[in-house]
C-alpha atoms as a PDB file:
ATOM      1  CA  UNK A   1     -15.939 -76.938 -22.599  1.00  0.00           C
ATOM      2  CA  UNK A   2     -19.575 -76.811 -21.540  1.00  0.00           C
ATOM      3  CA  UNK A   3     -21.464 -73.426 -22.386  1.00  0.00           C
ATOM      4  CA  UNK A   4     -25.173 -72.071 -21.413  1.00  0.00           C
ATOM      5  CA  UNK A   5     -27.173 -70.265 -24.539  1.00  0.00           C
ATOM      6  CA  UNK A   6     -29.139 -67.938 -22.950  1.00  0.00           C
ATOM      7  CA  UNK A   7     -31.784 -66.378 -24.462  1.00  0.00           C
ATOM      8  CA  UNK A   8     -35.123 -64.465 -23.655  1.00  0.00           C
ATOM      9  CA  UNK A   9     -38.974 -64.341 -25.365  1.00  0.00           C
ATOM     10  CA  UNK A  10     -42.192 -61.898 -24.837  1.00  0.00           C
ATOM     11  CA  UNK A  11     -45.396 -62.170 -25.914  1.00  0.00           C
ATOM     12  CA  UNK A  12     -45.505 -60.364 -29.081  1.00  0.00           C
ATOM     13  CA  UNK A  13     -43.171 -62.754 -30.826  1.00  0.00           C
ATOM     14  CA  UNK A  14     -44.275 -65.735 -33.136  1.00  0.00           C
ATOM     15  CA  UNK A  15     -44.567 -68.949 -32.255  1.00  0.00           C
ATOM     16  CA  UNK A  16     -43.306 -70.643 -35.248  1.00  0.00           C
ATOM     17  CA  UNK A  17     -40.136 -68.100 -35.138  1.00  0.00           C
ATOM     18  CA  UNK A  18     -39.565 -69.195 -31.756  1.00  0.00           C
ATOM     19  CA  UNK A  19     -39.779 -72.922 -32.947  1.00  0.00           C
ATOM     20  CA  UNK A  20     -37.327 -72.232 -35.554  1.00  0.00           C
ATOM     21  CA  UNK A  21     -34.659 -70.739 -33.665  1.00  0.00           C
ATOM     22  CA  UNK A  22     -35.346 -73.520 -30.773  1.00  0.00           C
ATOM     23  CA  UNK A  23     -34.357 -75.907 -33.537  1.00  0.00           C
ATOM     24  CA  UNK A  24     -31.554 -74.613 -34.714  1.00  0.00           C
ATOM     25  CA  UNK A  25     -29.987 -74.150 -31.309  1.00  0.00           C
ATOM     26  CA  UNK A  26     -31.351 -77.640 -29.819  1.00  0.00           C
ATOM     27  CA  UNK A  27     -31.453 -79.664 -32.885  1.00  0.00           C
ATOM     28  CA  UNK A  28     -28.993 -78.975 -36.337  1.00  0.00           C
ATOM     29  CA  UNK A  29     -26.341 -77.648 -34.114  1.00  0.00           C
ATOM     30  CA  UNK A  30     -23.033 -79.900 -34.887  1.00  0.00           C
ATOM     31  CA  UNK A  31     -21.981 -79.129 -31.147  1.00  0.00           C
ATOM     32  CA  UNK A  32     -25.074 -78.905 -28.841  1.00  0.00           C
ATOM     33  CA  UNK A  33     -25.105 -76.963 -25.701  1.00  0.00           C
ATOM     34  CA  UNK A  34     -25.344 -78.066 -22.581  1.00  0.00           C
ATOM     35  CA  UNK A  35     -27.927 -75.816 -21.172  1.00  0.00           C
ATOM     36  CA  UNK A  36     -30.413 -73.490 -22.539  1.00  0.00           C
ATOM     37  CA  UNK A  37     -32.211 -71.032 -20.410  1.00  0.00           C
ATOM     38  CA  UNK A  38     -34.863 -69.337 -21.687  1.00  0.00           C
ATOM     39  CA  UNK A  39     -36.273 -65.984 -19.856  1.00  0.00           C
ATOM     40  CA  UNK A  40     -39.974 -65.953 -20.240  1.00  0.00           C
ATOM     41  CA  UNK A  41     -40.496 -62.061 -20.345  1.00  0.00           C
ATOM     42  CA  UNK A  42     -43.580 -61.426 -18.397  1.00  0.00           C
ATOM     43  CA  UNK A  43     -46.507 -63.830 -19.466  1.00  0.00           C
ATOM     44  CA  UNK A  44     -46.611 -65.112 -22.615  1.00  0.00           C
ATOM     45  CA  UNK A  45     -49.332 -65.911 -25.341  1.00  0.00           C
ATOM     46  CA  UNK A  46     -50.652 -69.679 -24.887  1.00  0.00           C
ATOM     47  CA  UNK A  47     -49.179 -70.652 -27.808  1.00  0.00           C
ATOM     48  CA  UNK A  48     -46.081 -69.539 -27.633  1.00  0.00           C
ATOM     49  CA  UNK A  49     -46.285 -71.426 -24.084  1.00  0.00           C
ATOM     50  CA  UNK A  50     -47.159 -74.759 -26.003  1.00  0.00           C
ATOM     51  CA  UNK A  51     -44.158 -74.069 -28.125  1.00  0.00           C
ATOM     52  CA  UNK A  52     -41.833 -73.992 -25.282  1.00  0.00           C
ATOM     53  CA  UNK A  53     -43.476 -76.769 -23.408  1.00  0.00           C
ATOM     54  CA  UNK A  54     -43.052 -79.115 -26.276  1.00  0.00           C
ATOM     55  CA  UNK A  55     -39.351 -78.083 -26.450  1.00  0.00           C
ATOM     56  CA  UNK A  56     -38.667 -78.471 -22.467  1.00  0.00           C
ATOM     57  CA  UNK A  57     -40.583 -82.423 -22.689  1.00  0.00           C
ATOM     58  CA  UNK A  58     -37.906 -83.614 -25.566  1.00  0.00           C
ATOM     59  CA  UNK A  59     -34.685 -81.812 -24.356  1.00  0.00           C
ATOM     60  CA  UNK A  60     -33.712 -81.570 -20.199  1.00  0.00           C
ATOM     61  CA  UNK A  61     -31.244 -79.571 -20.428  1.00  0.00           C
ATOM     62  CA  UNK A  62     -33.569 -76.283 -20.823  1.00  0.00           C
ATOM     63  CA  UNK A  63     -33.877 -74.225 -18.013  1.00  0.00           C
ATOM     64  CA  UNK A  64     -36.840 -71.671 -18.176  1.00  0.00           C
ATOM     65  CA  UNK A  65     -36.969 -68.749 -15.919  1.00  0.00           C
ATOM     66  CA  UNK A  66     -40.513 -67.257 -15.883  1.00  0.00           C
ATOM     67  CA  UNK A  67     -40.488 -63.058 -14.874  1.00  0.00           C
ATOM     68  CA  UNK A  68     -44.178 -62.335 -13.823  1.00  0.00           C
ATOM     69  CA  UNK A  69     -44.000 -59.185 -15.380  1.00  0.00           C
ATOM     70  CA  UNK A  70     -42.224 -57.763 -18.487  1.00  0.00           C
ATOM     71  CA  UNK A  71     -39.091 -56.031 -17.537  1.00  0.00           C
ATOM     72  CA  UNK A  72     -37.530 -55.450 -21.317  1.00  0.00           C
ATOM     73  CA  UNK A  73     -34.537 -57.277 -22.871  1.00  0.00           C
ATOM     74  CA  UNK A  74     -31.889 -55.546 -20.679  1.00  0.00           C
ATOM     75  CA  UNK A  75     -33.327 -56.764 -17.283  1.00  0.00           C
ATOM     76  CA  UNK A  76     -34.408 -60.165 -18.465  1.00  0.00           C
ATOM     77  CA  UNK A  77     -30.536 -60.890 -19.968  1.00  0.00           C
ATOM     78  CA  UNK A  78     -29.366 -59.298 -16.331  1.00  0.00           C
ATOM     79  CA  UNK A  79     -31.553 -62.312 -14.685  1.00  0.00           C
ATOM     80  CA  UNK A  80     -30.636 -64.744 -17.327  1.00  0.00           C
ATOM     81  CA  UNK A  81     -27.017 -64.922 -17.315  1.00  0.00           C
ATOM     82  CA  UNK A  82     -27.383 -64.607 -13.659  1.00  0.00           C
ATOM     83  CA  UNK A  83     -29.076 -68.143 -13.957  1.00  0.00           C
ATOM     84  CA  UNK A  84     -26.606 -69.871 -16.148  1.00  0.00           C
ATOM     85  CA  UNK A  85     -24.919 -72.402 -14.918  1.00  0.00           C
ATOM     86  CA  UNK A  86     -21.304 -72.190 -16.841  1.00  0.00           C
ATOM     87  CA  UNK A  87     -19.110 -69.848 -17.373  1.00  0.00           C
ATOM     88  CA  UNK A  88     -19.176 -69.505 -20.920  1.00  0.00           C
ATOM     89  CA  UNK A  89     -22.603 -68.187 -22.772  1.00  0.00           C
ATOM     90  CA  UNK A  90     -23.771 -68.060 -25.859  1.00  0.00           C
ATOM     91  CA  UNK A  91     -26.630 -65.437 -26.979  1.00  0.00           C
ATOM     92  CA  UNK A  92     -29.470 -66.115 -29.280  1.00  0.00           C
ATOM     93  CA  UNK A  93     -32.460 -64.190 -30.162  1.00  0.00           C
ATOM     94  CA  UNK A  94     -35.674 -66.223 -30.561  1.00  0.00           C
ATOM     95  CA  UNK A  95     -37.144 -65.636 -34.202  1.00  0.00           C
ATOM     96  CA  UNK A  96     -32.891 -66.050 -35.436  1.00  0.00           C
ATOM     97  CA  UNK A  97     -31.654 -69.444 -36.824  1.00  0.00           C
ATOM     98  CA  UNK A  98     -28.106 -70.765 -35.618  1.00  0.00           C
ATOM     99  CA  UNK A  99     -25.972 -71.803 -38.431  1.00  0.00           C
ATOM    100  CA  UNK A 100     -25.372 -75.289 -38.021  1.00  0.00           C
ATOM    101  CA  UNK A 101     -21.428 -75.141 -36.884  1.00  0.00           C
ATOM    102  CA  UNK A 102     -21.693 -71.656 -35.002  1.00  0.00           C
ATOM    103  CA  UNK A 103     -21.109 -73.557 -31.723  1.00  0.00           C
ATOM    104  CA  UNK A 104     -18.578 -75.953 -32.983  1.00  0.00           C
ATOM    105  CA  UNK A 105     -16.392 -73.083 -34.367  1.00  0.00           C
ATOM    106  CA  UNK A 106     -16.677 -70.594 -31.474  1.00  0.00           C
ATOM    107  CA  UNK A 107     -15.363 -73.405 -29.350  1.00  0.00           C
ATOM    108  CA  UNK A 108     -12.428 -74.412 -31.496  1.00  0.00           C
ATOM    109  CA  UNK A 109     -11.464 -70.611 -31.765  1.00  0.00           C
ATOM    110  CA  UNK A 110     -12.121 -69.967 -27.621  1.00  0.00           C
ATOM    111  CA  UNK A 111      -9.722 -72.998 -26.914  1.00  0.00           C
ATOM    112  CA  UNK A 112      -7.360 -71.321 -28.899  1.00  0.00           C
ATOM    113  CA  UNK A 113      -7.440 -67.663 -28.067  1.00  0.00           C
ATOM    114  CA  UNK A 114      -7.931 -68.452 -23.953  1.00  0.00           C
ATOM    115  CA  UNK A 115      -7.315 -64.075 -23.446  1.00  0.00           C
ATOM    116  CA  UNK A 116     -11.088 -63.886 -25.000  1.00  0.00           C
ATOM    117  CA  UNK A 117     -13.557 -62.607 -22.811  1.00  0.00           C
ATOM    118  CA  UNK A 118     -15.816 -62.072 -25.763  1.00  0.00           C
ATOM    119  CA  UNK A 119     -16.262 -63.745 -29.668  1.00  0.00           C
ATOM    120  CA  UNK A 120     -18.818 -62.986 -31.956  1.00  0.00           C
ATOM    121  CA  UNK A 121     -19.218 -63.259 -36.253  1.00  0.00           C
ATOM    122  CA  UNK A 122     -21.176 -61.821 -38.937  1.00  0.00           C
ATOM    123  CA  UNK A 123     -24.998 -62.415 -39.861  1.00  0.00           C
ATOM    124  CA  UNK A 124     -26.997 -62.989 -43.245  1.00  0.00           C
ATOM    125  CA  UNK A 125     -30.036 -60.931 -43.192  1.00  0.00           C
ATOM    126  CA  UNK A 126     -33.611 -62.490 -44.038  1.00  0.00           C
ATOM    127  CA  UNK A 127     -37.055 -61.278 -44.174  1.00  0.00           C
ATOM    128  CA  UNK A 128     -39.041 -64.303 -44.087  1.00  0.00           C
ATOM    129  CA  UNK A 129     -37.008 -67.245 -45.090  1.00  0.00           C
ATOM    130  CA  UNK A 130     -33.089 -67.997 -44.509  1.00  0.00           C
ATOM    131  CA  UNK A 131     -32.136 -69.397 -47.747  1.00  0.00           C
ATOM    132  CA  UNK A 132     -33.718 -66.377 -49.192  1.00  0.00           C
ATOM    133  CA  UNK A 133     -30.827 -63.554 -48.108  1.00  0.00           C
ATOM    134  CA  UNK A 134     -31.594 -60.175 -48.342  1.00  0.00           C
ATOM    135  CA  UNK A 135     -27.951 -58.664 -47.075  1.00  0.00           C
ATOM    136  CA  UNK A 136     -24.930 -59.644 -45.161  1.00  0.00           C
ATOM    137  CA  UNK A 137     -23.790 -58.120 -41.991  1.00  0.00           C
ATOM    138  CA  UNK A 138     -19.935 -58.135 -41.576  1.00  0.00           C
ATOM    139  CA  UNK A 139     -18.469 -56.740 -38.354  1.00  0.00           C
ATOM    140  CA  UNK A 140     -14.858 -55.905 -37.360  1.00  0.00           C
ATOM    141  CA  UNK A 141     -12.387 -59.190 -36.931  1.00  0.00           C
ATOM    142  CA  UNK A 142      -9.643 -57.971 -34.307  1.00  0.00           C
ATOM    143  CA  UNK A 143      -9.915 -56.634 -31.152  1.00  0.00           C
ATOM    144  CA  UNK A 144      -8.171 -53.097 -32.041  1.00  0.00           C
ATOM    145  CA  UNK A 145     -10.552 -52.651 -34.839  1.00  0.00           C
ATOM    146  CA  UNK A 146     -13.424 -53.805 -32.463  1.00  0.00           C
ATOM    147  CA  UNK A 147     -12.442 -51.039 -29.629  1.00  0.00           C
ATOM    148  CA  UNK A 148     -12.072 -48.314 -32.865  1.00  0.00           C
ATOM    149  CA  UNK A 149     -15.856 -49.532 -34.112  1.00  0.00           C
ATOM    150  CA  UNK A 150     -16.849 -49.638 -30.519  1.00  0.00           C
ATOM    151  CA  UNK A 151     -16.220 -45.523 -31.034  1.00  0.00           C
ATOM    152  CA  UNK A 152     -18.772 -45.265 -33.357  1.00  0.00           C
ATOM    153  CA  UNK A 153     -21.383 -47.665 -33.099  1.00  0.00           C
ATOM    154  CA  UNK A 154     -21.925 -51.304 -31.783  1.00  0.00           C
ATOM    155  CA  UNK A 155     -18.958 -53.735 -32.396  1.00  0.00           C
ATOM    156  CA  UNK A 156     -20.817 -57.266 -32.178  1.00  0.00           C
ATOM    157  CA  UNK A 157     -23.834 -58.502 -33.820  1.00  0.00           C
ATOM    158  CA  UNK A 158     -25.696 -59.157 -30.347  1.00  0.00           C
ATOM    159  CA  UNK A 159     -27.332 -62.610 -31.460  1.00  0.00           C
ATOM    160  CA  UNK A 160     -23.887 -64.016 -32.661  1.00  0.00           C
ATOM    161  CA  UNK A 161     -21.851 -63.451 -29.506  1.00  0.00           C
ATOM    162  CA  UNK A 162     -20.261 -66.021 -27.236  1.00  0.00           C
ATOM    163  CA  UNK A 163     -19.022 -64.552 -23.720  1.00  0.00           C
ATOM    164  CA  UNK A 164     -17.434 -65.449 -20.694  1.00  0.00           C
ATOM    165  CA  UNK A 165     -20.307 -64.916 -17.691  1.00  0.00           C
ATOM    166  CA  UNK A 166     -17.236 -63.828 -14.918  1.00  0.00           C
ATOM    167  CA  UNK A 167     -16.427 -61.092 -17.268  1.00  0.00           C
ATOM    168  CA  UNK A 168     -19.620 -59.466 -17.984  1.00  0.00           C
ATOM    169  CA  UNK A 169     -20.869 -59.944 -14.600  1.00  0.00           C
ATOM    170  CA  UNK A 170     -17.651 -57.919 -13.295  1.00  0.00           C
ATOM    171  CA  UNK A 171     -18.443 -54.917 -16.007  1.00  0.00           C
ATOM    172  CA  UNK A 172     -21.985 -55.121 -14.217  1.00  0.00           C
ATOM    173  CA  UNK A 173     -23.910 -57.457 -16.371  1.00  0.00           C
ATOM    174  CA  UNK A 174     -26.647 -56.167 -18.660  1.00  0.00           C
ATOM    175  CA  UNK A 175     -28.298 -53.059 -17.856  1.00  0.00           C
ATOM    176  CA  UNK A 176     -31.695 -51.264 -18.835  1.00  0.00           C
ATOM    177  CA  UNK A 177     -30.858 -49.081 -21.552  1.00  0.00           C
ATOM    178  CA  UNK A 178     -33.224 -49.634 -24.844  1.00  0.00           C
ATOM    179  CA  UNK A 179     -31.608 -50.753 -27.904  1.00  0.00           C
ATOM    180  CA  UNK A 180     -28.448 -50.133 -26.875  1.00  0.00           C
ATOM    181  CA  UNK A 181     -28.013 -52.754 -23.970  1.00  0.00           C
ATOM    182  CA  UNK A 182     -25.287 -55.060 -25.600  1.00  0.00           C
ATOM    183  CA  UNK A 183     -23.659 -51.949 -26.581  1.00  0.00           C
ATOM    184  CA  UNK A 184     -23.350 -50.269 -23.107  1.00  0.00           C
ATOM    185  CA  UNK A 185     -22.295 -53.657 -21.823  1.00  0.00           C
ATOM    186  CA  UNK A 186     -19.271 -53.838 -24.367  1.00  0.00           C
ATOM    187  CA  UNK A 187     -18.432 -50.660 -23.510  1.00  0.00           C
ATOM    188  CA  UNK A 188     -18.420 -51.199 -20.348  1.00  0.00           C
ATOM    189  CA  UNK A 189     -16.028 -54.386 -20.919  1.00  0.00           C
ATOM    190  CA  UNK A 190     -14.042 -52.681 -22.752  1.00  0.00           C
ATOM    191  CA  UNK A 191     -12.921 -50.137 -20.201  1.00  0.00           C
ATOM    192  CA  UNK A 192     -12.128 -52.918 -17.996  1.00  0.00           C
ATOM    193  CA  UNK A 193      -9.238 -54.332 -20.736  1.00  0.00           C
ATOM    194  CA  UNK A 194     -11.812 -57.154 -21.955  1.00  0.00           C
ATOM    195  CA  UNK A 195     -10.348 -59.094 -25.113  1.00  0.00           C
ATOM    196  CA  UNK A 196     -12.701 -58.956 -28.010  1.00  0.00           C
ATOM    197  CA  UNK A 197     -12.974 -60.769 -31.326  1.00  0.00           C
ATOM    198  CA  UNK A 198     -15.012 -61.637 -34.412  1.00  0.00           C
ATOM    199  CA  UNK A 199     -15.122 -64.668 -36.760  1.00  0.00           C
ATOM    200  CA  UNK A 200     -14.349 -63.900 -40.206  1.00  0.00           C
ATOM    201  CA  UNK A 201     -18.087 -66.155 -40.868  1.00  0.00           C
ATOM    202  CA  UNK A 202     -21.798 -65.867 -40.861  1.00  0.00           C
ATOM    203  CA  UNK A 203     -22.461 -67.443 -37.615  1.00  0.00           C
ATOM    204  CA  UNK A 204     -26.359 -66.607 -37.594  1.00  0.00           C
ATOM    205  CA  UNK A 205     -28.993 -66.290 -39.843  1.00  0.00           C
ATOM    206  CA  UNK A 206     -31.315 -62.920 -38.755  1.00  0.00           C
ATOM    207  CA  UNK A 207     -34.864 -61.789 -39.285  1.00  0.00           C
ATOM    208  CA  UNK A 208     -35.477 -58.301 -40.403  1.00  0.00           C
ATOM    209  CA  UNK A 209     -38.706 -58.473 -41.808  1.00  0.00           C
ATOM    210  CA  UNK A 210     -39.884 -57.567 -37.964  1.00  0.00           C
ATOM    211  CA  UNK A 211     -40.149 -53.987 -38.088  1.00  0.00           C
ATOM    212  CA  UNK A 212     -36.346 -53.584 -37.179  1.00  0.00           C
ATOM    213  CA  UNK A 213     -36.383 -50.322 -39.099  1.00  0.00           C
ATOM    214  CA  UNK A 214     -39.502 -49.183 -37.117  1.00  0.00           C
ATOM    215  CA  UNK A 215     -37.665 -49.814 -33.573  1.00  0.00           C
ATOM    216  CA  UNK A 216     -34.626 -47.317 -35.063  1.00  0.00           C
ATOM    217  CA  UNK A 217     -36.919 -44.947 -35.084  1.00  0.00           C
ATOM    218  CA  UNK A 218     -37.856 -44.559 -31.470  1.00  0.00           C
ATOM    219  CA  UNK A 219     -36.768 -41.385 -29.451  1.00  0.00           C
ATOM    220  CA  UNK A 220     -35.605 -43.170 -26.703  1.00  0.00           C
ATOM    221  CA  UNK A 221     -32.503 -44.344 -28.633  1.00  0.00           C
ATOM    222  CA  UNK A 222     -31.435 -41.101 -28.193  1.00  0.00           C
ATOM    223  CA  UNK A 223     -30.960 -40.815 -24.919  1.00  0.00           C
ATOM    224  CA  UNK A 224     -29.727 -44.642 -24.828  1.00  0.00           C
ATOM    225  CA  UNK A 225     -26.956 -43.845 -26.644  1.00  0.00           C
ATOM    226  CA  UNK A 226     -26.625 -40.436 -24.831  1.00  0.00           C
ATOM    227  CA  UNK A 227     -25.696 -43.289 -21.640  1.00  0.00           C
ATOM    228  CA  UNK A 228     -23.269 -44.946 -23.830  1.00  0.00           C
ATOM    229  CA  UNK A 229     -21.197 -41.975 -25.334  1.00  0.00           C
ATOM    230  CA  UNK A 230     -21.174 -40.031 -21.993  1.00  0.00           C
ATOM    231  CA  UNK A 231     -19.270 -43.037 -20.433  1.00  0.00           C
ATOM    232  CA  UNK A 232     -17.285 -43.357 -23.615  1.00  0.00           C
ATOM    233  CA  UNK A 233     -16.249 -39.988 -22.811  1.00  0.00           C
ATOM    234  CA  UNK A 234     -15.488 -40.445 -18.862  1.00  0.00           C
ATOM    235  CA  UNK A 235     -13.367 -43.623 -19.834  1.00  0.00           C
ATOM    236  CA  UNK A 236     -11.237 -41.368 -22.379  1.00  0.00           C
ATOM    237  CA  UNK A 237     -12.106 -43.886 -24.900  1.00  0.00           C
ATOM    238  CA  UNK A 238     -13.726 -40.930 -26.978  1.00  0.00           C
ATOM    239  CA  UNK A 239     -12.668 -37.367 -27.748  1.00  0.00           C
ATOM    240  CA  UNK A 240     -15.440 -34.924 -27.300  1.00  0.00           C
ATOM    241  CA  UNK A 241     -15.176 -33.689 -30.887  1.00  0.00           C
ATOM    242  CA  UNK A 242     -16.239 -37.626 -32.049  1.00  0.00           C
ATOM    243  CA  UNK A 243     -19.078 -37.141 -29.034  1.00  0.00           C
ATOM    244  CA  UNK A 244     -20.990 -34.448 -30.332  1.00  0.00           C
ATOM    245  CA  UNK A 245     -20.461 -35.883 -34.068  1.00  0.00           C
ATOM    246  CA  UNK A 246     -22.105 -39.506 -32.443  1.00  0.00           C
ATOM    247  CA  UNK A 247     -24.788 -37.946 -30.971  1.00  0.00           C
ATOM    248  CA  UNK A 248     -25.908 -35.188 -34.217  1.00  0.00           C
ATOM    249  CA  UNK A 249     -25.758 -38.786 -35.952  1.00  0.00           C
ATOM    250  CA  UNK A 250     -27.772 -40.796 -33.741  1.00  0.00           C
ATOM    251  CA  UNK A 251     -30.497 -37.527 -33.772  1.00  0.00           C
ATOM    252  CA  UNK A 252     -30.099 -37.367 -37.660  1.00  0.00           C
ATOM    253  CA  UNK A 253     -30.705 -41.064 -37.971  1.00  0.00           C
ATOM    254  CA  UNK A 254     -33.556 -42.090 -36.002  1.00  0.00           C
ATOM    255  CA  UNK A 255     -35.729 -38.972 -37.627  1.00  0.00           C
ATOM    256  CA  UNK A 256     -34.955 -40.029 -41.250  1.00  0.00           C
ATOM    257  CA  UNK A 257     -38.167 -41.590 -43.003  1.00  0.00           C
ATOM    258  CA  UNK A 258     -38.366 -45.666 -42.005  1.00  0.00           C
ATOM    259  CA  UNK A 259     -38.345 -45.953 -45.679  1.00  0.00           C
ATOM    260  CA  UNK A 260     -34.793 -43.991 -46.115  1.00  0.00           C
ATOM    261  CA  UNK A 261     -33.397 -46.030 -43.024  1.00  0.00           C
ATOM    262  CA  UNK A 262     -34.111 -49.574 -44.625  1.00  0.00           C
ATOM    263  CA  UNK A 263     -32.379 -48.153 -47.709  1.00  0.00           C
ATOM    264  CA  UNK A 264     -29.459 -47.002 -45.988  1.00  0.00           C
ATOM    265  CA  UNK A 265     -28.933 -50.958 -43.555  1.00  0.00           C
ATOM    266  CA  UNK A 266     -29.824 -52.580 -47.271  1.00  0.00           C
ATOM    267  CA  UNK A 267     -27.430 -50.598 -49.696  1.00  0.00           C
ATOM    268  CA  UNK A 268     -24.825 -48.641 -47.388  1.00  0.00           C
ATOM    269  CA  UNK A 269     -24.623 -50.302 -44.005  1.00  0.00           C
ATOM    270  CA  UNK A 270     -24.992 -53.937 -45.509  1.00  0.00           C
ATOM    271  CA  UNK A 271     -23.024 -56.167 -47.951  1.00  0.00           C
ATOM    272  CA  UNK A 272     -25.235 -57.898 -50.892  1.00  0.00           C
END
């Protein structure tokens, strides 16, 4: 089954994380994709430019689509799985690292659950190197206890998912709605009687040390996930009772101390 892995970079990320992740997907992967496109977010720093450049004259089968200005993750994923050339797409954040197998064993579980429209798996947490772990991120395995997390808070660890492009593209595609734009886009799929599932395995390897905590703390999440609960709502996939509780949490949470919240995704929120 051939699959895109689409994923998108802007200037303020590191070149050497970008190399990393590039590696991982292009490289040590057991089952290597057969297309890559990479949305260049608005111009880029020259040497994050050199980084992709050296990628694209080793490896044809990456297809970069260059925005002239930045538009923000939503819009750039909206272009990017517009440009993908098969149905099935895999997402990847550029300062991650791939496990090794995560292709291989998304496949082999796709071919045999065909109703999927969309598989994802847990994380490992790192701040600067992999093999150094700092949590582990586990998310819900079946698709009923997806749609009751989906209630709550995001379902799917956004870097580990693997999708079908007809699907999302018939819920609307990826929106602009910051920080919560995989999360409005499940949502969204879900009302629509999309099939959801998780592996019960780490499927990517994610960098926190990158002032994750600091980007939970912006006010616009609020009204993000204000978006999200008020079509939650409409769809009758929430009572209004759990509404109100979601959105006194979301106001609670992003004006708690940074220090508090990396606490909270380290000891409550996270498995050592």
């Amino acid at each position: 089954m051939k699959f895109s892995v689409l994923m998108s970079v802007y200037q303020k990320e590191h070149p050497d994380f970008l190399r990393k992740s590039l590696n991982s997907v292009l490289v040590e992967q057991s089952c290597k994709p057969d297309e890559l496109v990479l949305v260049e977010d608005g111009p880029l720093t020259d040497e994050l430019y050199q980084t992709i450049r050296y990628f694209q004259e080793k490896f044809l089968e990456i297809k970069v689509l260059s925005l002239k200005k930045n538009v923000g993750l939503g819009e750039a994923l909206h272009q990017g799985v517009q440009a993908c050339s098969y149905d099935w797409i895999a997402r990847m954040d550029t300062d991650d690292i791939a496990a090794a197998d995560r292709f291989q064993q998304q496949l082999a579980y796709i071919e045999k659950h065909p109703e999927l429209d969309v598989l994802g798996g847990h994380i490992i947490e790192f701040d600067t190197e992999p093999d150094q772990p700092v949590a582990e991120k586990r998310m819900p395995i079946s698709h009923e206890e997806i749609v009751r997390r989906l209630q709550r808070r995001n379902p799917f660890c956004h870097m580990t998912v693997f999708f079908r492009k007809e699907a999302v593209l018939k819920a609307g595609n990826y929106k602009s709605l910051p920080l919560v734009e995989d999360y409005y886009l499940w949502a969204r799929m879900a009302s629509q009687g999309c099939r959801f599932a998780n592996l019960d395995q780490v499927l990517v390897y994610a960098r926190v040390g990158n002032g994750m905590h600091v980007r939970r703390s912006q006010k616009e999440q609020i009204a993000s996930w204000k978006v999200v609960n008020t079509f939650l709502l409409a769809q009758g996939m929430l009572k209004r009772s759990q509404y109100f509780q979601n959105m006194l949490l979301i106001r609670v949470f992003v004006g708690t101390p940074v220090w508090i919240k990396a606490f909270i995704y380290k000891y409550v929120l996270r498995r050592k």
